[in-house]
Protein backbone atom coordinates (compact mmCIF):
# COMPACT_ATOMS: atom_id res chain seq x y z
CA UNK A 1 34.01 36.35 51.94
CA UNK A 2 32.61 33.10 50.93
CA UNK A 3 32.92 31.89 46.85
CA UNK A 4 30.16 30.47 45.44
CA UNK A 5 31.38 27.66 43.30
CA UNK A 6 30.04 27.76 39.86
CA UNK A 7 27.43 24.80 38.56
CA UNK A 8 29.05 21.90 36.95
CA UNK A 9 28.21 21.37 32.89
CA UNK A 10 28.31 18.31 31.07
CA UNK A 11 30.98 17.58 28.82
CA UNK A 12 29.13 14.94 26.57
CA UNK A 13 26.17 16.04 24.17
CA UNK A 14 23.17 13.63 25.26
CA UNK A 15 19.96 13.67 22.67
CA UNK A 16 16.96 14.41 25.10
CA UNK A 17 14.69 11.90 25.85
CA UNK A 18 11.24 11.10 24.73
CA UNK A 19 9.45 10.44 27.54
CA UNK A 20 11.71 13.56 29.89
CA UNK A 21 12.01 11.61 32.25
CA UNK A 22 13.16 8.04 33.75
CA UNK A 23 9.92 7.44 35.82
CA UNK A 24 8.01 8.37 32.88
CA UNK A 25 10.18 5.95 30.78
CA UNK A 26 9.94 3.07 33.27
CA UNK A 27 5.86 3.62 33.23
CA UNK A 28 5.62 3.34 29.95
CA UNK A 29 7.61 0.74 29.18
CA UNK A 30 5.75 -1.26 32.32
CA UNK A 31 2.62 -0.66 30.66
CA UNK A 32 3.30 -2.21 27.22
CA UNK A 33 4.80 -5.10 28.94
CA UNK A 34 1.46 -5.25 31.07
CA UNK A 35 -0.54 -4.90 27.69
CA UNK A 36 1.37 -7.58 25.65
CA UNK A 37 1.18 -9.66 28.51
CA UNK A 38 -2.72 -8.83 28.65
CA UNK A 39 -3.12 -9.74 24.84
CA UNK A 40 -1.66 -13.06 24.52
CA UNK A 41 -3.27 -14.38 28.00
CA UNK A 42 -6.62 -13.11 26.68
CA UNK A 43 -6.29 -14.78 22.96
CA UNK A 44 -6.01 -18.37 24.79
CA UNK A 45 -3.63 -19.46 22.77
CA UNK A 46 -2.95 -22.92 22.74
CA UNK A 47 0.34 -24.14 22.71
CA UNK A 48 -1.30 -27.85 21.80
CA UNK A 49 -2.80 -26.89 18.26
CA UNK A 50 0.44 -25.32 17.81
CA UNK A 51 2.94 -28.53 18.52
CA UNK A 52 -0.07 -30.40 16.49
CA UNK A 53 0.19 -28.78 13.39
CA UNK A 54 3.99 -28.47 13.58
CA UNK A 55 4.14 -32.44 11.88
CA UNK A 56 1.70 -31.09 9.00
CA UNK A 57 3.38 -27.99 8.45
CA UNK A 58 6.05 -30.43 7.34
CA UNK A 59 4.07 -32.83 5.32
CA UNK A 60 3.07 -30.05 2.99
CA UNK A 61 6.22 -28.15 2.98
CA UNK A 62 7.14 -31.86 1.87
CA UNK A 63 4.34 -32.27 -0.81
CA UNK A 64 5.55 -29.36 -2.24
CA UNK A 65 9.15 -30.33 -3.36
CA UNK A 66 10.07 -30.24 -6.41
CA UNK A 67 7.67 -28.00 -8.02
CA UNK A 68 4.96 -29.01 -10.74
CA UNK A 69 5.58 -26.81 -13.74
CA UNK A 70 3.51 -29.60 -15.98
CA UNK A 71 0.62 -27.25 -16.08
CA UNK A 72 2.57 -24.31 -17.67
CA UNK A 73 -0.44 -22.80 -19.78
CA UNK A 74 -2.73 -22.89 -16.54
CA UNK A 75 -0.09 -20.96 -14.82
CA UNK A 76 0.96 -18.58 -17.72
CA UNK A 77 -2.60 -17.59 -18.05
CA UNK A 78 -3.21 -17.11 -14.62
CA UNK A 79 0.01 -14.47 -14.54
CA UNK A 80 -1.20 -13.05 -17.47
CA UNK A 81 -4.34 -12.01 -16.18
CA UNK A 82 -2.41 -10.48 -13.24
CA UNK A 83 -0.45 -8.33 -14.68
CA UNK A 84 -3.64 -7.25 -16.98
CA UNK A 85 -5.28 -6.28 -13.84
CA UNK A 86 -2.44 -4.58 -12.49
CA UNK A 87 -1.46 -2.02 -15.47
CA UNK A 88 -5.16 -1.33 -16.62
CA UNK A 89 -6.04 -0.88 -12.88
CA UNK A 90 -3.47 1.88 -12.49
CA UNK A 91 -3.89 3.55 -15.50
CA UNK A 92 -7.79 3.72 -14.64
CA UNK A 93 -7.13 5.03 -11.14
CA UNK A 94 -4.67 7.63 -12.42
CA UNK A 95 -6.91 8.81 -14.33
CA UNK A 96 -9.63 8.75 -11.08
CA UNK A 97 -7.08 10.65 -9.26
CA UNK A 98 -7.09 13.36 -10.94
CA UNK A 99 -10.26 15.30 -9.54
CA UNK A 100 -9.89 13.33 -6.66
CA UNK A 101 -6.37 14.96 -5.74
CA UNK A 102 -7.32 18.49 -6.85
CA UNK A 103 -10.61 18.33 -5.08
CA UNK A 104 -8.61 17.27 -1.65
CA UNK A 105 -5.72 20.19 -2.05
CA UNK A 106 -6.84 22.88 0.42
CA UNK A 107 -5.18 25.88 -1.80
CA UNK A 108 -6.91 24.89 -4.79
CA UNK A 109 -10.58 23.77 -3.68
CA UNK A 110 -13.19 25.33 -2.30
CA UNK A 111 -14.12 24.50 1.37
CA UNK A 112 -17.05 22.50 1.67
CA UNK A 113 -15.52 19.88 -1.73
CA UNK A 114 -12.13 20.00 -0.19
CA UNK A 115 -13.73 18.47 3.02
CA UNK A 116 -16.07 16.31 0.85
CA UNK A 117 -13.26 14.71 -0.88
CA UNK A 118 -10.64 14.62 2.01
CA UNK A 119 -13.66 12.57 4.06
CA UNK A 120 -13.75 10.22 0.68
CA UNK A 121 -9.99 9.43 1.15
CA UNK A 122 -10.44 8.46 4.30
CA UNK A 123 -13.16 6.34 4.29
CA UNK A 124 -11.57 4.69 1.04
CA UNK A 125 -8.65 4.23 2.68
CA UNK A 126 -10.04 2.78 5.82
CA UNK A 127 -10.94 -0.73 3.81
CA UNK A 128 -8.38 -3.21 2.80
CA UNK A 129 -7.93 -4.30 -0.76
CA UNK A 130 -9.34 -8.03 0.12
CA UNK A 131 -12.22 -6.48 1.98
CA UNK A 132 -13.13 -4.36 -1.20
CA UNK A 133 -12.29 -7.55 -3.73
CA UNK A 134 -14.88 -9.54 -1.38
CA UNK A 135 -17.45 -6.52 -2.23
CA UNK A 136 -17.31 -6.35 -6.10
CA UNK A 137 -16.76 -9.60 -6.12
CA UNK A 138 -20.44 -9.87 -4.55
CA UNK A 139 -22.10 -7.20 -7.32
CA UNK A 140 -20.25 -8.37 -10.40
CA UNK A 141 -18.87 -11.98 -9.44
CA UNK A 142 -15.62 -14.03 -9.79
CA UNK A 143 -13.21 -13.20 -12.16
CA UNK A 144 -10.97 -9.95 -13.32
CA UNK A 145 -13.74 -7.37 -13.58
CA UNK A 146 -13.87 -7.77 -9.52
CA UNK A 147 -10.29 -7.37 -9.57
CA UNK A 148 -9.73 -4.44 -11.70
CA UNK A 149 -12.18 -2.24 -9.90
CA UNK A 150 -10.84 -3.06 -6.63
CA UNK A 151 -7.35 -2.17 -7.43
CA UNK A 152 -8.46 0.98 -9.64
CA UNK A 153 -10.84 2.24 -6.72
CA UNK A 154 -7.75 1.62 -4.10
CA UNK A 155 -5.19 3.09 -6.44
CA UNK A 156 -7.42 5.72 -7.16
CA UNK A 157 -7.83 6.50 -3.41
CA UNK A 158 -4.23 6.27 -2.62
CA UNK A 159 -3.03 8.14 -5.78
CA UNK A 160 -5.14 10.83 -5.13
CA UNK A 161 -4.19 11.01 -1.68
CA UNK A 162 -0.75 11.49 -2.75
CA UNK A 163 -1.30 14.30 -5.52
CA UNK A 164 -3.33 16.64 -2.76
CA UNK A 165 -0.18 16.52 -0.85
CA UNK A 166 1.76 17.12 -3.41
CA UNK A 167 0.09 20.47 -4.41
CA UNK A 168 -0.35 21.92 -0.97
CA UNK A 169 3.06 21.27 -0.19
CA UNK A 170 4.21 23.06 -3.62
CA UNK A 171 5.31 27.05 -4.33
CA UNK A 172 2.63 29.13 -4.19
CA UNK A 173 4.46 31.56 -6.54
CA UNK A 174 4.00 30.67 -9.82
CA UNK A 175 0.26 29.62 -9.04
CA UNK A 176 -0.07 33.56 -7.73
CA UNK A 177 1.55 34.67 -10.92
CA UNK A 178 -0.64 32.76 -12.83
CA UNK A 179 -4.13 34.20 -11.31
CA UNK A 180 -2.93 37.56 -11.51
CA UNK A 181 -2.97 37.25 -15.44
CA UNK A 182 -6.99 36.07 -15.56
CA UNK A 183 -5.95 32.15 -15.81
CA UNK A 184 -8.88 30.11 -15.57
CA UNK A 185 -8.86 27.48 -12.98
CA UNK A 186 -7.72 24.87 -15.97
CA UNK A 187 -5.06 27.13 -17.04
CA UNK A 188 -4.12 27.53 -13.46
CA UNK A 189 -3.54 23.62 -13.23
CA UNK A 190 -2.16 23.34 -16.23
CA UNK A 191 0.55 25.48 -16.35
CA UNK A 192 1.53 26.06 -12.17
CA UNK A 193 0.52 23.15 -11.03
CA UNK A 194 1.37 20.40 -13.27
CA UNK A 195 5.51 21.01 -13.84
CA UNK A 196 6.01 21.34 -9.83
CA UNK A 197 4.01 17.88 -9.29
CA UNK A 198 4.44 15.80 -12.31
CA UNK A 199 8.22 14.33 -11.87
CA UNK A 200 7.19 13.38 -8.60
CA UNK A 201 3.77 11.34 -9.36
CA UNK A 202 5.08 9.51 -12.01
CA UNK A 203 7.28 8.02 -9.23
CA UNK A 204 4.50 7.42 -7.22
CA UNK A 205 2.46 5.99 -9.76
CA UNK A 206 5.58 3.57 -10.63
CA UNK A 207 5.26 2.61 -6.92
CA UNK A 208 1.49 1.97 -7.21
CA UNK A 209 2.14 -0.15 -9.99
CA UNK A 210 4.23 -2.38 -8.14
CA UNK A 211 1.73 -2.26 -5.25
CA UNK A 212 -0.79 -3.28 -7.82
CA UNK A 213 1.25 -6.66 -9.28
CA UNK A 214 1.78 -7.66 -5.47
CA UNK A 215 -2.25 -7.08 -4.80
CA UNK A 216 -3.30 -8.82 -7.77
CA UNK A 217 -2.00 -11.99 -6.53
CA UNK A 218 -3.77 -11.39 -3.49
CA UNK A 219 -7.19 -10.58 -3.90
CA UNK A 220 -7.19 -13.70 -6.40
CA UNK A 221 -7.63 -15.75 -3.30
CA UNK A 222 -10.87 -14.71 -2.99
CA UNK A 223 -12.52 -14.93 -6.51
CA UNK A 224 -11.00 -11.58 -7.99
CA UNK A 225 -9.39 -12.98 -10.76
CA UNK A 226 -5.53 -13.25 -11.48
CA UNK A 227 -3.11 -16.05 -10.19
CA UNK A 228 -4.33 -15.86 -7.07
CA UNK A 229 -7.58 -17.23 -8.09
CA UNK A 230 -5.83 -20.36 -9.27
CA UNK A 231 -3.29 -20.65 -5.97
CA UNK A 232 -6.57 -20.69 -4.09
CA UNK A 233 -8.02 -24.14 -5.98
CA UNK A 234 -4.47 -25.41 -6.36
CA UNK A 235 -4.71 -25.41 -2.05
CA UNK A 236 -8.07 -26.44 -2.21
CA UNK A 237 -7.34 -29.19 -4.04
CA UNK A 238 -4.30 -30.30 -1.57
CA UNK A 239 -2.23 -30.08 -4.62
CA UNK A 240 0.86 -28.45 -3.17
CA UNK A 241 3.43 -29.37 -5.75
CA UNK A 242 1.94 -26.77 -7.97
CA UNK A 243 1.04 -24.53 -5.40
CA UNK A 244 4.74 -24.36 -5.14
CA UNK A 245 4.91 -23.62 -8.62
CA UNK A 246 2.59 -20.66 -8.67
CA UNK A 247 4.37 -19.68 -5.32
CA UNK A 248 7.79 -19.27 -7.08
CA UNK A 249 5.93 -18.15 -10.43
CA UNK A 250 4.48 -15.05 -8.32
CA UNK A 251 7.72 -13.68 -6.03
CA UNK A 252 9.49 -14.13 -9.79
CA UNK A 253 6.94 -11.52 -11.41
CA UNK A 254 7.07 -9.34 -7.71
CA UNK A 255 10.67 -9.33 -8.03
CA UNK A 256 10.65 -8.10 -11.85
CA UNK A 257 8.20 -5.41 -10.36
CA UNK A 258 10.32 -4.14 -7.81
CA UNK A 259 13.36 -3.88 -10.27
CA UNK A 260 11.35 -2.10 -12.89
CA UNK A 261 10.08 0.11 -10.37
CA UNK A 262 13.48 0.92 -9.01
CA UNK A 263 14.51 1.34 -12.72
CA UNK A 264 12.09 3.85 -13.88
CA UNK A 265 12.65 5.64 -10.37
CA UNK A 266 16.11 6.31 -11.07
CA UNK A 267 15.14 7.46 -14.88
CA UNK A 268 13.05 9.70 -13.33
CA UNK A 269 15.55 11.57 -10.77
């Protein structure tokens, strides 16, 4: 009588693969090689322009050492305005993302608004914050007004965005208790919704006001008010020793950002 020998098992744990198998792996990896290869023959690159402007890459890095802080007041206003753009523009699209957020949570809105306001989201969300500074600044011209409503619309967007997730992910419980007793809708919010969600959008709006000091440099550049609006002549002026100065002047005020945002986050936990 013949014994049957019994099937070998691996001794070693091995995390299974993503593509399942090593052909699979190999024609994947084949095609993004193919496609990157595909990209940069079709963008005619020239390696020329690039070797050109190598020399006045250095010239300006050049031009631009040591800083010009001589035109303090030009810059301090400028910053000023920034950070003015950034705070109101949060609070405003806080405030935006209220109905916005409770209109997108599928357990709390009704069918046809929650796919009204999910569509807004994305279609808000689809535009860039320069894109939408170039817009207002078109209906209401150069200076902070642009600014402000571009941040509050995309804060608004994103904010809300965040809060609908927030309350579908949250415990249906207490929101069931609630209704059972009569609540209205506003009662309903109020007193199931808000204490599961609120610790955890203060956080996010911390984050968006960060965002917001980092975009308000940016959409300066193209006539939105802020610093940015002044980097933008200081370059078109080719005067790059205060360019450097508003350079430094901005990742200064982004890195006070970031450490009162990580400050108030851990306050908050």
């Amino acid at each position: 009588m013949s014994v049957t020998a019994s099937p070998a098992y691996p001794t070693t744990w091995r995390p299974p693969s993503l593509f399942g198998s090593r052909r699979r792996r190999f024609i994947f990896w084949a095609a993004v090689v193919a496609y990157v290869i595909w990209s940069v023959s079709d963008l005619n690159i020239d390696g020329n322009r690039i070797l050109a402007g190598l020399p006045r890459a250095l010239d300006i890095f050049a031009r631009m050492v040591p800083p010009d802080f001589s035109r303090w007041e030009m810059l301090l206003s400028g910053m000023v305005e920034s950070i003015q753009i950034a705070i109101a523009s949060t609070i405003l699209g806080a405030l935006l993302a209220i109905p916005i957020g409770l209109a997108a949570a599928a357990n709390l809105s009704p069918r046809p608004l929650y796919l009204l306001a999910r569509g807004f989201i994305v279609v808000g969300r689809t535009f860039h914050e320069v894109i939408i500074a170039i817009f207002f600044v078109k209906l209401f011209g150069f200076g902070p007004v642009a600014g402000l409503l571009t941040l509050a619309f995309s804060s608004a967007i994103f904010l809300g965005k965040m809060l609908a997730e927030d309350i579908e992910n949250m415990k249906e419980g207490p929101v069931e208790a609630i209704r059972a007793t009569g609540a209205s809708f506003g009662q309903v919010v109020g007193y199931a919704v808000v204490p599961q969600v609120m610790v955890k959008q203060l956080g996010v709006l911390i984050y968006r006001l960060d965002a917001n000091l980092r975009h308000s440099t940016v959409i300066g550049i193209v006539g939105a008010g802020g610093i940015g609006q002044t980097l933008s002549a200081s370059f078109s002026r080719y005067d790059f020793d205060f360019s450097s100065a508003i350079l430094l002047t901005i990742a200064a005020l982004v890195a006070l950002g970031e450490w009162f945002s990580d400050w108030a986050r851990r306050r908050l936990r």
